[in-house]
PDB file of N, CA and C in Angstrom:
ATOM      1  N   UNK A   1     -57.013  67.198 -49.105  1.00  0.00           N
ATOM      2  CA  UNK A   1     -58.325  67.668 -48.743  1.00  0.00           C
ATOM      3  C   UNK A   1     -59.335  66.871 -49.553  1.00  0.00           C
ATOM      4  N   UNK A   2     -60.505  66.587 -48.894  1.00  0.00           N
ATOM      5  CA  UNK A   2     -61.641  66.088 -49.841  1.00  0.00           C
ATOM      6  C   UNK A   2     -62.758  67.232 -49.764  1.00  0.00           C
ATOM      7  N   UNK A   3     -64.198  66.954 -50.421  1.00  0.00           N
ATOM      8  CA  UNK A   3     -65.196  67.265 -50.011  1.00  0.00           C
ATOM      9  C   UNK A   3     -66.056  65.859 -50.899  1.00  0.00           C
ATOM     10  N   UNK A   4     -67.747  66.119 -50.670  1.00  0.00           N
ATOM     11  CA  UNK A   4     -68.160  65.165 -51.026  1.00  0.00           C
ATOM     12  C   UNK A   4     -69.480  66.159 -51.288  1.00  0.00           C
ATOM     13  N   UNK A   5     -69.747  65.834 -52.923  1.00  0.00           N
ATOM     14  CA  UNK A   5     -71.220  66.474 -53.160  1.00  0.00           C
ATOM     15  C   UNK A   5     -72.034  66.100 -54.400  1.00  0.00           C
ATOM     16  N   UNK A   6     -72.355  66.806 -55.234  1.00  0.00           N
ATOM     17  CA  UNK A   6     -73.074  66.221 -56.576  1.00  0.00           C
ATOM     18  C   UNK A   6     -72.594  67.472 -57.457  1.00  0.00           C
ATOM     19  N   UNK A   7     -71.892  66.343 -58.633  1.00  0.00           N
ATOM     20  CA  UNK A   7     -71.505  66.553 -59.980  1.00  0.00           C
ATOM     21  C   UNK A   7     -72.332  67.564 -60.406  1.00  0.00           C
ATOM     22  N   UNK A   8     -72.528  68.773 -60.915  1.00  0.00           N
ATOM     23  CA  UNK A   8     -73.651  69.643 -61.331  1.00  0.00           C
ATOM     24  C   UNK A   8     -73.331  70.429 -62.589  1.00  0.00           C
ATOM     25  N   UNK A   9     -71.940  70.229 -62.976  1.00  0.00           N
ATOM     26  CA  UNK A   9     -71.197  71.403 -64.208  1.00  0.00           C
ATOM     27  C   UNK A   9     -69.981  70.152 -64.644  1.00  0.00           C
ATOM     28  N   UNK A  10     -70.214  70.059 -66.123  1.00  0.00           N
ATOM     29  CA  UNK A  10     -68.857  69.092 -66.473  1.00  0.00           C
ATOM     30  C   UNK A  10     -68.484  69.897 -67.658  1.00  0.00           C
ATOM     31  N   UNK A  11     -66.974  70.507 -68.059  1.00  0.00           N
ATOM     32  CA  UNK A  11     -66.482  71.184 -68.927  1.00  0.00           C
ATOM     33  C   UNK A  11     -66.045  70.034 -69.895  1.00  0.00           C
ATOM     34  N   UNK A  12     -65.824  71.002 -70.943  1.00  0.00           N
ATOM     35  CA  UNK A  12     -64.354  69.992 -71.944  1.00  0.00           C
ATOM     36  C   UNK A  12     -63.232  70.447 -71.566  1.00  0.00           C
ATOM     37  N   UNK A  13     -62.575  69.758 -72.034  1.00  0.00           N
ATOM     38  CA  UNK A  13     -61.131  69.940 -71.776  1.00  0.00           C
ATOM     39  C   UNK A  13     -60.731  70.966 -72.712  1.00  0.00           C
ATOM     40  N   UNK A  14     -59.808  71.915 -71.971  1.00  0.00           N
ATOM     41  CA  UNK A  14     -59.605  73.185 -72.981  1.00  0.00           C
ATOM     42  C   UNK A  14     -57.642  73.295 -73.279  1.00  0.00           C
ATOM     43  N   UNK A  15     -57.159  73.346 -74.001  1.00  0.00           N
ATOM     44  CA  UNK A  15     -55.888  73.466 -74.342  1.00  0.00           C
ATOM     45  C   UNK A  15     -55.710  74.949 -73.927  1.00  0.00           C
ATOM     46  N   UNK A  16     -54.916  75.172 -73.022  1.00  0.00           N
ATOM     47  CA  UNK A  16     -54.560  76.588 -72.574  1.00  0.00           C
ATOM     48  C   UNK A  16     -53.253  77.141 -73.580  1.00  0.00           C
ATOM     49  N   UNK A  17     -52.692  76.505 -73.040  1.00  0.00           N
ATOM     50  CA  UNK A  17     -51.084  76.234 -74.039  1.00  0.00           C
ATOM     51  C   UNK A  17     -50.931  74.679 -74.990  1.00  0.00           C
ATOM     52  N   UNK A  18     -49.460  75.210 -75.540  1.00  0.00           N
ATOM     53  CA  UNK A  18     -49.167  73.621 -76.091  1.00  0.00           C
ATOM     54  C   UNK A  18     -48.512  73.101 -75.363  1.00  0.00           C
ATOM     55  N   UNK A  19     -48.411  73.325 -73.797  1.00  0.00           N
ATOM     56  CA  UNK A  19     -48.089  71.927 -72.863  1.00  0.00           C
ATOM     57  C   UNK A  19     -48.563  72.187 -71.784  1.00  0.00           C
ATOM     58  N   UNK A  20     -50.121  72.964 -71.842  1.00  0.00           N
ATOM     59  CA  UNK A  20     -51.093  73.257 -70.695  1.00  0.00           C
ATOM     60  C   UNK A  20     -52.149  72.922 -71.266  1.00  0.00           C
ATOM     61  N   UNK A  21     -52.894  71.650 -70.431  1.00  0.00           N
ATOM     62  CA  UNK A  21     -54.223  71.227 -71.156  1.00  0.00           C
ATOM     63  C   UNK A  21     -55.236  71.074 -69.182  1.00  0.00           C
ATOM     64  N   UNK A  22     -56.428  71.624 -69.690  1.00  0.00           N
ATOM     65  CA  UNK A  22     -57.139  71.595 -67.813  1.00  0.00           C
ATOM     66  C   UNK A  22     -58.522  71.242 -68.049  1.00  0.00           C
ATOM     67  N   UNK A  23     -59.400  70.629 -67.645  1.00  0.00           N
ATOM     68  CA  UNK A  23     -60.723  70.782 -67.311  1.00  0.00           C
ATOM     69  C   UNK A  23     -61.243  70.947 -66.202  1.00  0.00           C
ATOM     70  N   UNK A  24     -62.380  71.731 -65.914  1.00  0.00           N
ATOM     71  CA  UNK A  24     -63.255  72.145 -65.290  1.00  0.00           C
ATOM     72  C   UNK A  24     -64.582  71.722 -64.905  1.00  0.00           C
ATOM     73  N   UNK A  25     -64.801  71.828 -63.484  1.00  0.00           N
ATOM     74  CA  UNK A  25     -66.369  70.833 -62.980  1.00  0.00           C
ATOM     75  C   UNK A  25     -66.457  71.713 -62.368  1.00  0.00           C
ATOM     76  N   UNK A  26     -67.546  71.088 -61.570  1.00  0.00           N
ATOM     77  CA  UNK A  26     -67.770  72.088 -60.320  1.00  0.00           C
ATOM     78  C   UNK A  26     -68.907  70.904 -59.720  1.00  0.00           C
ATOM     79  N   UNK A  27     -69.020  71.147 -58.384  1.00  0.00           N
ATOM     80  CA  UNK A  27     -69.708  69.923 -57.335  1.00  0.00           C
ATOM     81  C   UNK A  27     -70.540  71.082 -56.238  1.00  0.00           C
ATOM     82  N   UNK A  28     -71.586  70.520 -56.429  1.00  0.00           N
ATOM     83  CA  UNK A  28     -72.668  71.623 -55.257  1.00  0.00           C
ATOM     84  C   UNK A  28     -72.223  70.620 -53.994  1.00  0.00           C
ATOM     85  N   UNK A  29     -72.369  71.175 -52.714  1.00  0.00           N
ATOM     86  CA  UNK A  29     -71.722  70.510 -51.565  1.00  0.00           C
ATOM     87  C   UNK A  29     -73.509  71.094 -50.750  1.00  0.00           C
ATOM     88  N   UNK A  30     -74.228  70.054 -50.012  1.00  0.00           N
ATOM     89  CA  UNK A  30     -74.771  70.236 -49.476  1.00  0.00           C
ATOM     90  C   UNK A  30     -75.230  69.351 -48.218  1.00  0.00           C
ATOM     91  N   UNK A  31     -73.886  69.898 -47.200  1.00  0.00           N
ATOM     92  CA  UNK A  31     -73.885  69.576 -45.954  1.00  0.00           C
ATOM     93  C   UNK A  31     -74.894  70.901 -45.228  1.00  0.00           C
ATOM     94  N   UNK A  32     -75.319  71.897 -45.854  1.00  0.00           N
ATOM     95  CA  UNK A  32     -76.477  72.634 -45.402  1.00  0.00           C
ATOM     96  C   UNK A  32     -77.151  72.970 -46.440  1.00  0.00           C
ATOM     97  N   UNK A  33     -78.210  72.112 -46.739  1.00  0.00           N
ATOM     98  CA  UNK A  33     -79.451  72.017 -47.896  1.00  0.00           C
ATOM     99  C   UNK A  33     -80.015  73.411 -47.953  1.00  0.00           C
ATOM    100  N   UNK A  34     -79.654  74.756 -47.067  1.00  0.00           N
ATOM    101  CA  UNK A  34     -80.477  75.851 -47.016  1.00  0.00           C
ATOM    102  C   UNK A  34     -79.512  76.337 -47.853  1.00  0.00           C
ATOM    103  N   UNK A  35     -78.388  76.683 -47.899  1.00  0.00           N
ATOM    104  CA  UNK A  35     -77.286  76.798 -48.442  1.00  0.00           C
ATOM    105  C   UNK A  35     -76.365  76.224 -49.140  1.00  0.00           C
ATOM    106  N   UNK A  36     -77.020  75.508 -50.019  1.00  0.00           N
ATOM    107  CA  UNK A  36     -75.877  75.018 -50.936  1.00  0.00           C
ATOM    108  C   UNK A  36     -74.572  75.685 -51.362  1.00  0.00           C
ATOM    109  N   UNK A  37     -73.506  75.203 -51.230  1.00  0.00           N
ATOM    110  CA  UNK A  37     -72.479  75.625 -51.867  1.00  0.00           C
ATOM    111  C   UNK A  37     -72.009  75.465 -53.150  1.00  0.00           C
ATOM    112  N   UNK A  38     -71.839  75.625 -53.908  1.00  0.00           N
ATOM    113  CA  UNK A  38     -71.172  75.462 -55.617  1.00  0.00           C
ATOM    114  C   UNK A  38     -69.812  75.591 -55.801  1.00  0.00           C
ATOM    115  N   UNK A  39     -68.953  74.114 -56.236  1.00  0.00           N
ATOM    116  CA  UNK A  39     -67.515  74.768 -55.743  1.00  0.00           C
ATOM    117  C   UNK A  39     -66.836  74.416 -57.425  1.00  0.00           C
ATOM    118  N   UNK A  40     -66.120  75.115 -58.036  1.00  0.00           N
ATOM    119  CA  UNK A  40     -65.239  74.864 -58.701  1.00  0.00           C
ATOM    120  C   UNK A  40     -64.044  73.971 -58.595  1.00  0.00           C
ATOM    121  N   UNK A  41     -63.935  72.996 -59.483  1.00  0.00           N
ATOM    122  CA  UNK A  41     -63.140  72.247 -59.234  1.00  0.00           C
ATOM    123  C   UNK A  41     -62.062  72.504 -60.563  1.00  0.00           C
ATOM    124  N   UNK A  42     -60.363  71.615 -60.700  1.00  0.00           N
ATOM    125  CA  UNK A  42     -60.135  71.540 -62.054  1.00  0.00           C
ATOM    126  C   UNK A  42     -59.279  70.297 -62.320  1.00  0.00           C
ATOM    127  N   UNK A  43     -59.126  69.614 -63.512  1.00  0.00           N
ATOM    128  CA  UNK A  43     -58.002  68.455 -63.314  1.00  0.00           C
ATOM    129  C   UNK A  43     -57.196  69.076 -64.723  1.00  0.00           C
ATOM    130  N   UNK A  44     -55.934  68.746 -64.664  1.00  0.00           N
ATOM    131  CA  UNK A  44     -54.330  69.131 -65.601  1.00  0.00           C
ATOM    132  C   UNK A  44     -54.164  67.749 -66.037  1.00  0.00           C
ATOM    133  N   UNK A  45     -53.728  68.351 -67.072  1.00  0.00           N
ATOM    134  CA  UNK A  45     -52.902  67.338 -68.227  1.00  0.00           C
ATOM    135  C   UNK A  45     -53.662  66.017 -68.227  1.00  0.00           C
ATOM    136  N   UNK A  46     -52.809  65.091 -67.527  1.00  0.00           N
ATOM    137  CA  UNK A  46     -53.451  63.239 -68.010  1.00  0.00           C
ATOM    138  C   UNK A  46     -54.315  63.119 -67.217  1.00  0.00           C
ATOM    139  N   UNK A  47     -54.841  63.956 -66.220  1.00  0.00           N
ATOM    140  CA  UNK A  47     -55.942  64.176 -65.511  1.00  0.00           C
ATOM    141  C   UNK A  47     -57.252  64.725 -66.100  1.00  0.00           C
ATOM    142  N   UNK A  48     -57.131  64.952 -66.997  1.00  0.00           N
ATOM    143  CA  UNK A  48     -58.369  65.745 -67.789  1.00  0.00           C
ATOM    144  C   UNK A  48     -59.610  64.514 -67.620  1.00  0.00           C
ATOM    145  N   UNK A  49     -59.061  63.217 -68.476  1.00  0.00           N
ATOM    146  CA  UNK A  49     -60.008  62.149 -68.947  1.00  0.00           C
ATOM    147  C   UNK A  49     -60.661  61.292 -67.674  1.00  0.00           C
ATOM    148  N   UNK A  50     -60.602  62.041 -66.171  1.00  0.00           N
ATOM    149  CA  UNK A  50     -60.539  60.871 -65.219  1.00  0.00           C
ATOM    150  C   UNK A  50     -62.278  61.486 -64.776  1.00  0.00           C
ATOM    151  N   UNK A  51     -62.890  62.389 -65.575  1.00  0.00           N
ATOM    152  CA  UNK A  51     -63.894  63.296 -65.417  1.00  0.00           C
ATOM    153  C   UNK A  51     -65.137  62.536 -66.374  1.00  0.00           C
ATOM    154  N   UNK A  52     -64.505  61.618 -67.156  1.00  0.00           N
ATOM    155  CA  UNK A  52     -65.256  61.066 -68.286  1.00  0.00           C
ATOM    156  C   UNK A  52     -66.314  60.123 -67.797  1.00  0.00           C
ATOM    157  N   UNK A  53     -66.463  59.245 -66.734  1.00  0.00           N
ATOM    158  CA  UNK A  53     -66.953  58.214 -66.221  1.00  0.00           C
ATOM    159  C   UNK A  53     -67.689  58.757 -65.639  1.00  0.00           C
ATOM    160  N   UNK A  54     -68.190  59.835 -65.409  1.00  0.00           N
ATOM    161  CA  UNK A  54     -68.958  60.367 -64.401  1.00  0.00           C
ATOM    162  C   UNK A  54     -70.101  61.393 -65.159  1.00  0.00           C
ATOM    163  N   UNK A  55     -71.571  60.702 -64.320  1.00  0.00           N
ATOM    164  CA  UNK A  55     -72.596  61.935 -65.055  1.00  0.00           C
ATOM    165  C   UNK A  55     -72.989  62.878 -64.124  1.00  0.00           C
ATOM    166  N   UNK A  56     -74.137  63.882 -64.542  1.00  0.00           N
ATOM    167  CA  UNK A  56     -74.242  65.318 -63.693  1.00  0.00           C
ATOM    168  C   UNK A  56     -75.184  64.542 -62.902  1.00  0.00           C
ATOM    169  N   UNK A  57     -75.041  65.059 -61.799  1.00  0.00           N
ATOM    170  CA  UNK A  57     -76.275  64.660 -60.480  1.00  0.00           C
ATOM    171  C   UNK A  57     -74.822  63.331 -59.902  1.00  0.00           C
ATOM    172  N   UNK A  58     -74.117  62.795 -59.908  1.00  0.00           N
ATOM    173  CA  UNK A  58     -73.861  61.723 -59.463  1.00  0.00           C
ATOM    174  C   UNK A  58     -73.195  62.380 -58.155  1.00  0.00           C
ATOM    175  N   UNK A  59     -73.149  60.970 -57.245  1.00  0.00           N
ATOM    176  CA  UNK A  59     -72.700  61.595 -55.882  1.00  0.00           C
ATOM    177  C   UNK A  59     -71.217  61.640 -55.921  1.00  0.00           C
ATOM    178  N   UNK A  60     -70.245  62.360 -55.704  1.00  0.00           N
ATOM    179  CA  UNK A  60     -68.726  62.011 -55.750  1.00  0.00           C
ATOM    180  C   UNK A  60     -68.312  62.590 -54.570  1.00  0.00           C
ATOM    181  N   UNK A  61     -66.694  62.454 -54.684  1.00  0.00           N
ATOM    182  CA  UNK A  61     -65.896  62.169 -53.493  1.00  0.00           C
ATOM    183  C   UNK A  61     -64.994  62.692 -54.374  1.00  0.00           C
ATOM    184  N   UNK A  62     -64.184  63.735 -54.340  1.00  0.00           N
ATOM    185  CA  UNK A  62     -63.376  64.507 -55.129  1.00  0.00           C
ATOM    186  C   UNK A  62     -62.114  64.692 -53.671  1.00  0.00           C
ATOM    187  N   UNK A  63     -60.764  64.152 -54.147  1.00  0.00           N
ATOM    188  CA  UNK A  63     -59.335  64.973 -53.867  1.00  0.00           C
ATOM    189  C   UNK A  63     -58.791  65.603 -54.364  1.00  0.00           C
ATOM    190  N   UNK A  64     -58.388  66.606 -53.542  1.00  0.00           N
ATOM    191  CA  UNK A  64     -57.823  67.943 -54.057  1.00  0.00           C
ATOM    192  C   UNK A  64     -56.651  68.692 -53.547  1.00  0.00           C
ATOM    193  N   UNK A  65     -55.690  69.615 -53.897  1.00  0.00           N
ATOM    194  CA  UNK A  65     -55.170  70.201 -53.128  1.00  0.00           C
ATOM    195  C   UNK A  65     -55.204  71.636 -53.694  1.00  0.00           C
ATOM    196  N   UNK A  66     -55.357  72.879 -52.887  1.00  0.00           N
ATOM    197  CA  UNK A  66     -55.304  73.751 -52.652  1.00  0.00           C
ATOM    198  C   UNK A  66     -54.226  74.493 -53.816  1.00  0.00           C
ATOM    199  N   UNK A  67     -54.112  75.055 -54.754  1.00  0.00           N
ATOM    200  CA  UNK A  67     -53.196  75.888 -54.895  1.00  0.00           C
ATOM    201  C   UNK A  67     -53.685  77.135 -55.469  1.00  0.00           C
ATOM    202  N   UNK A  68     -52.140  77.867 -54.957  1.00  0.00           N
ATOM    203  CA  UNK A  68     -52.255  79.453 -54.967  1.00  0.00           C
ATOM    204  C   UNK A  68     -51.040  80.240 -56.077  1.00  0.00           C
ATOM    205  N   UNK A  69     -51.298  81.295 -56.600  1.00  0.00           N
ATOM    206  CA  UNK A  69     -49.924  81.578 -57.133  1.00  0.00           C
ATOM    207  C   UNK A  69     -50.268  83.085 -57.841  1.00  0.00           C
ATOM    208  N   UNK A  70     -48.964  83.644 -57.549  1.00  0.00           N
ATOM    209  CA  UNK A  70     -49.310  85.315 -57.242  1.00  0.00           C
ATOM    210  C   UNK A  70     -48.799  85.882 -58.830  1.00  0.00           C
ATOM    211  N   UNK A  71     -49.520  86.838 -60.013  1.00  0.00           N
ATOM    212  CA  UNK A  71     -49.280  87.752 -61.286  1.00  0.00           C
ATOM    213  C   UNK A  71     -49.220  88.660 -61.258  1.00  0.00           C
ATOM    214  N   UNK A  72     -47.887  89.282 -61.590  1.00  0.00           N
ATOM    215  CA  UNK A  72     -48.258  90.809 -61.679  1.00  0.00           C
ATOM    216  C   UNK A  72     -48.633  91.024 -62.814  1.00  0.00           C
ATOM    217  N   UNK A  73     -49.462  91.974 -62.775  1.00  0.00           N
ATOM    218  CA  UNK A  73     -49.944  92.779 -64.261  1.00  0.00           C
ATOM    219  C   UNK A  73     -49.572  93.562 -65.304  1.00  0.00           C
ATOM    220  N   UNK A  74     -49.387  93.824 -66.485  1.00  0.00           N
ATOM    221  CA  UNK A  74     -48.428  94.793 -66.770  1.00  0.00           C
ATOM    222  C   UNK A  74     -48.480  96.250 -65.834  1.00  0.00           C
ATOM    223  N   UNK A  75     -48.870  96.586 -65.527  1.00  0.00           N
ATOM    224  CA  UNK A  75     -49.058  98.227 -64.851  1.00  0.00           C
ATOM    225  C   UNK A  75     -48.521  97.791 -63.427  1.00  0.00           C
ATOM    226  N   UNK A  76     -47.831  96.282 -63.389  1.00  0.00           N
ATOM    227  CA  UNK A  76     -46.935  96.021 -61.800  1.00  0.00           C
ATOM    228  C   UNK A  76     -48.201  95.896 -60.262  1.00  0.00           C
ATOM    229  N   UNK A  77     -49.411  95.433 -60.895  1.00  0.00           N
ATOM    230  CA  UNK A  77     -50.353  95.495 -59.851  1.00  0.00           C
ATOM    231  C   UNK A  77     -49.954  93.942 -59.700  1.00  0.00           C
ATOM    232  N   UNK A  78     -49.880  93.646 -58.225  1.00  0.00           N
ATOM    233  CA  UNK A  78     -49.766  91.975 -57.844  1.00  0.00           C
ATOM    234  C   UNK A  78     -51.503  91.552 -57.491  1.00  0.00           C
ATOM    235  N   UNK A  79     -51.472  90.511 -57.884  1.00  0.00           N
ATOM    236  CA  UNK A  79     -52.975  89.976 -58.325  1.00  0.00           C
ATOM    237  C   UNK A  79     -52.559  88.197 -57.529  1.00  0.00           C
ATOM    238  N   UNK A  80     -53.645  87.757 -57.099  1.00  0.00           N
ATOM    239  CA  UNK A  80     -53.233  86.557 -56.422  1.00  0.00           C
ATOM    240  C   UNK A  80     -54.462  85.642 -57.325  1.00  0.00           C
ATOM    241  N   UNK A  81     -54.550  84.233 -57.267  1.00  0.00           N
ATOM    242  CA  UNK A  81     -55.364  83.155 -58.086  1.00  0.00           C
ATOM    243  C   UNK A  81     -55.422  82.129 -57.151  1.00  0.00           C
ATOM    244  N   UNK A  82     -56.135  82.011 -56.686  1.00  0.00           N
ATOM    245  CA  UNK A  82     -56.306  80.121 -56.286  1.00  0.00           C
ATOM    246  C   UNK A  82     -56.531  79.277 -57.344  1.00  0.00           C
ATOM    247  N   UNK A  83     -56.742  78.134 -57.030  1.00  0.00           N
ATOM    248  CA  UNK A  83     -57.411  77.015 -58.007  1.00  0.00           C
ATOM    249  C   UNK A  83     -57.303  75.507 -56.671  1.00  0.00           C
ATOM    250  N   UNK A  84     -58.750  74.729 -56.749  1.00  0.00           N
ATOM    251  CA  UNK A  84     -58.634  73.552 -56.544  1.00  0.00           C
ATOM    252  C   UNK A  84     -58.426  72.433 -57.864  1.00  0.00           C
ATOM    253  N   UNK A  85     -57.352  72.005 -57.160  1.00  0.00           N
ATOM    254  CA  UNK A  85     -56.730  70.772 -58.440  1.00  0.00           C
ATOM    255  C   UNK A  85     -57.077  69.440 -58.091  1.00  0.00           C
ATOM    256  N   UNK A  86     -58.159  69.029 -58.849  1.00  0.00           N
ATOM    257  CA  UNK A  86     -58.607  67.760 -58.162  1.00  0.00           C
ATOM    258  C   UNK A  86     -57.601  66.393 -58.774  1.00  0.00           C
ATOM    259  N   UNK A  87     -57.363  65.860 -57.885  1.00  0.00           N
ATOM    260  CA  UNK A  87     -56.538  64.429 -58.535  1.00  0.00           C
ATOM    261  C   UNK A  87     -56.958  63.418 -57.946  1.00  0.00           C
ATOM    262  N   UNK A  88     -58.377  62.907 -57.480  1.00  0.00           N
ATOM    263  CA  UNK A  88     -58.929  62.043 -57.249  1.00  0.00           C
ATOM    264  C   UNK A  88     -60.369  62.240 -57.465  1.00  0.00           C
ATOM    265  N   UNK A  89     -61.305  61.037 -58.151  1.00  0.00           N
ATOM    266  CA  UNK A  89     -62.445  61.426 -57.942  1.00  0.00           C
ATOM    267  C   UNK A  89     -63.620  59.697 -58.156  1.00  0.00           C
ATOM    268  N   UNK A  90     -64.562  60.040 -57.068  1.00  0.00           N
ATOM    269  CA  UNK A  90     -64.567  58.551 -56.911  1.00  0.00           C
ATOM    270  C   UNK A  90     -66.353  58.802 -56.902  1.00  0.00           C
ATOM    271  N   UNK A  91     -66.992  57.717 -57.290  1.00  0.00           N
ATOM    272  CA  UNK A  91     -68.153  57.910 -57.276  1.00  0.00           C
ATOM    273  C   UNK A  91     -68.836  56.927 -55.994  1.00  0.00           C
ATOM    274  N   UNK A  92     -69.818  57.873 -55.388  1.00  0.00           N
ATOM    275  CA  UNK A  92     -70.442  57.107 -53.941  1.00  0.00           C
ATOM    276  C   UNK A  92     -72.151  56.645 -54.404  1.00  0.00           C
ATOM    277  N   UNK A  93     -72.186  55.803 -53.612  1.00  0.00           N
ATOM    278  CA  UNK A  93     -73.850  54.907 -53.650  1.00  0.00           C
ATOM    279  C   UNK A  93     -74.678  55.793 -53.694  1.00  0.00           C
ATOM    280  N   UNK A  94     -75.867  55.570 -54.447  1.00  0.00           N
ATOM    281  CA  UNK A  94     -77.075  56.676 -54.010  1.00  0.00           C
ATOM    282  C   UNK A  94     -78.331  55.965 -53.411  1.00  0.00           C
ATOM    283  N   UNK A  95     -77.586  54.996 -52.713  1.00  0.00           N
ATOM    284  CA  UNK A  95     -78.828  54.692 -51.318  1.00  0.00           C
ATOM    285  C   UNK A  95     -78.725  55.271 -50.484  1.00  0.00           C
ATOM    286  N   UNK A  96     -79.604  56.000 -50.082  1.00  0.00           N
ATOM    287  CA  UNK A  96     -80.029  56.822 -49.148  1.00  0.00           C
ATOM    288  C   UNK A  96     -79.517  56.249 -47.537  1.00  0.00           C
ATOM    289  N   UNK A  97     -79.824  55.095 -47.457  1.00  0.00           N
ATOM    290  CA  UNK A  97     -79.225  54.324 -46.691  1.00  0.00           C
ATOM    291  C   UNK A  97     -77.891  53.961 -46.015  1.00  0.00           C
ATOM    292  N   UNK A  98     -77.317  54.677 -47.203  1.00  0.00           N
ATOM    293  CA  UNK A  98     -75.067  54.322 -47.097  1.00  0.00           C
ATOM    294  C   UNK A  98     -74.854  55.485 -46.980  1.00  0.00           C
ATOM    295  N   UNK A  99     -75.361  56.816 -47.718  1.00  0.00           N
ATOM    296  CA  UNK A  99     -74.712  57.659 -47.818  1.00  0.00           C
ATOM    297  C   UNK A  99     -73.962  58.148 -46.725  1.00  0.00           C
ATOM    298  N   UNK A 100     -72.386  58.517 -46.619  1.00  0.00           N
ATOM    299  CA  UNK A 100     -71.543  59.205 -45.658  1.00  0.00           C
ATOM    300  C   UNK A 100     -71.829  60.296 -44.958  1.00  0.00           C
ATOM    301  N   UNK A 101     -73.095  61.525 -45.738  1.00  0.00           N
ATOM    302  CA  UNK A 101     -73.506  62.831 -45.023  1.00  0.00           C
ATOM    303  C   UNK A 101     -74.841  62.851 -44.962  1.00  0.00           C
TER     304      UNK A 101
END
């Protein structure tokens, strides 16, 4: 999956565990300027640093895939999580002129 929007939130990289490391963005998508969307994004492990080259406002092109995965709670309640895992991210022209949307 892609989407394509502007860089607007850049995290640090946070050590979850000692062999879980993730960072966090997030990209406003505005294929309807009345409605902007705000999407959370995240990259794992040797993916963290691929977030570094990039400033807020820039136009990108983010790949991703979808994942899901189901916790129960202690009290046995099942609880579900998404997350987009981005593993591509590419920066686009800001001539008005090229742009793809």
């Amino acid at each position: 999956m892609e989407v394509i929007g502007i860089l607007k939130v850049k995290q640090d990289t946070v050590q979850v565990s000692e062999k879980f490391k993730k960072r966090e963005f997030v990209i406003e998508l505005t294929d309807n300027p009345k409605y902007p969307q705000t999407i959370q994004f995240q990259l794992v492990q040797d993916s963290c640093p691929m977030l570094d080259q990039f400033n807020l406002d820039d136009k990108l092109r983010v790949e991703f895939d979808l994942r899901g995965r189901k916790w129960t709670d202690p009290n046995g309640v099942d609880k579900y999580f998404n997350s987009l895992q981005a593993w591509k991210i590419e920066t686009l022209t800001t001539d008005p002129d090229v742009l793809p949307f």
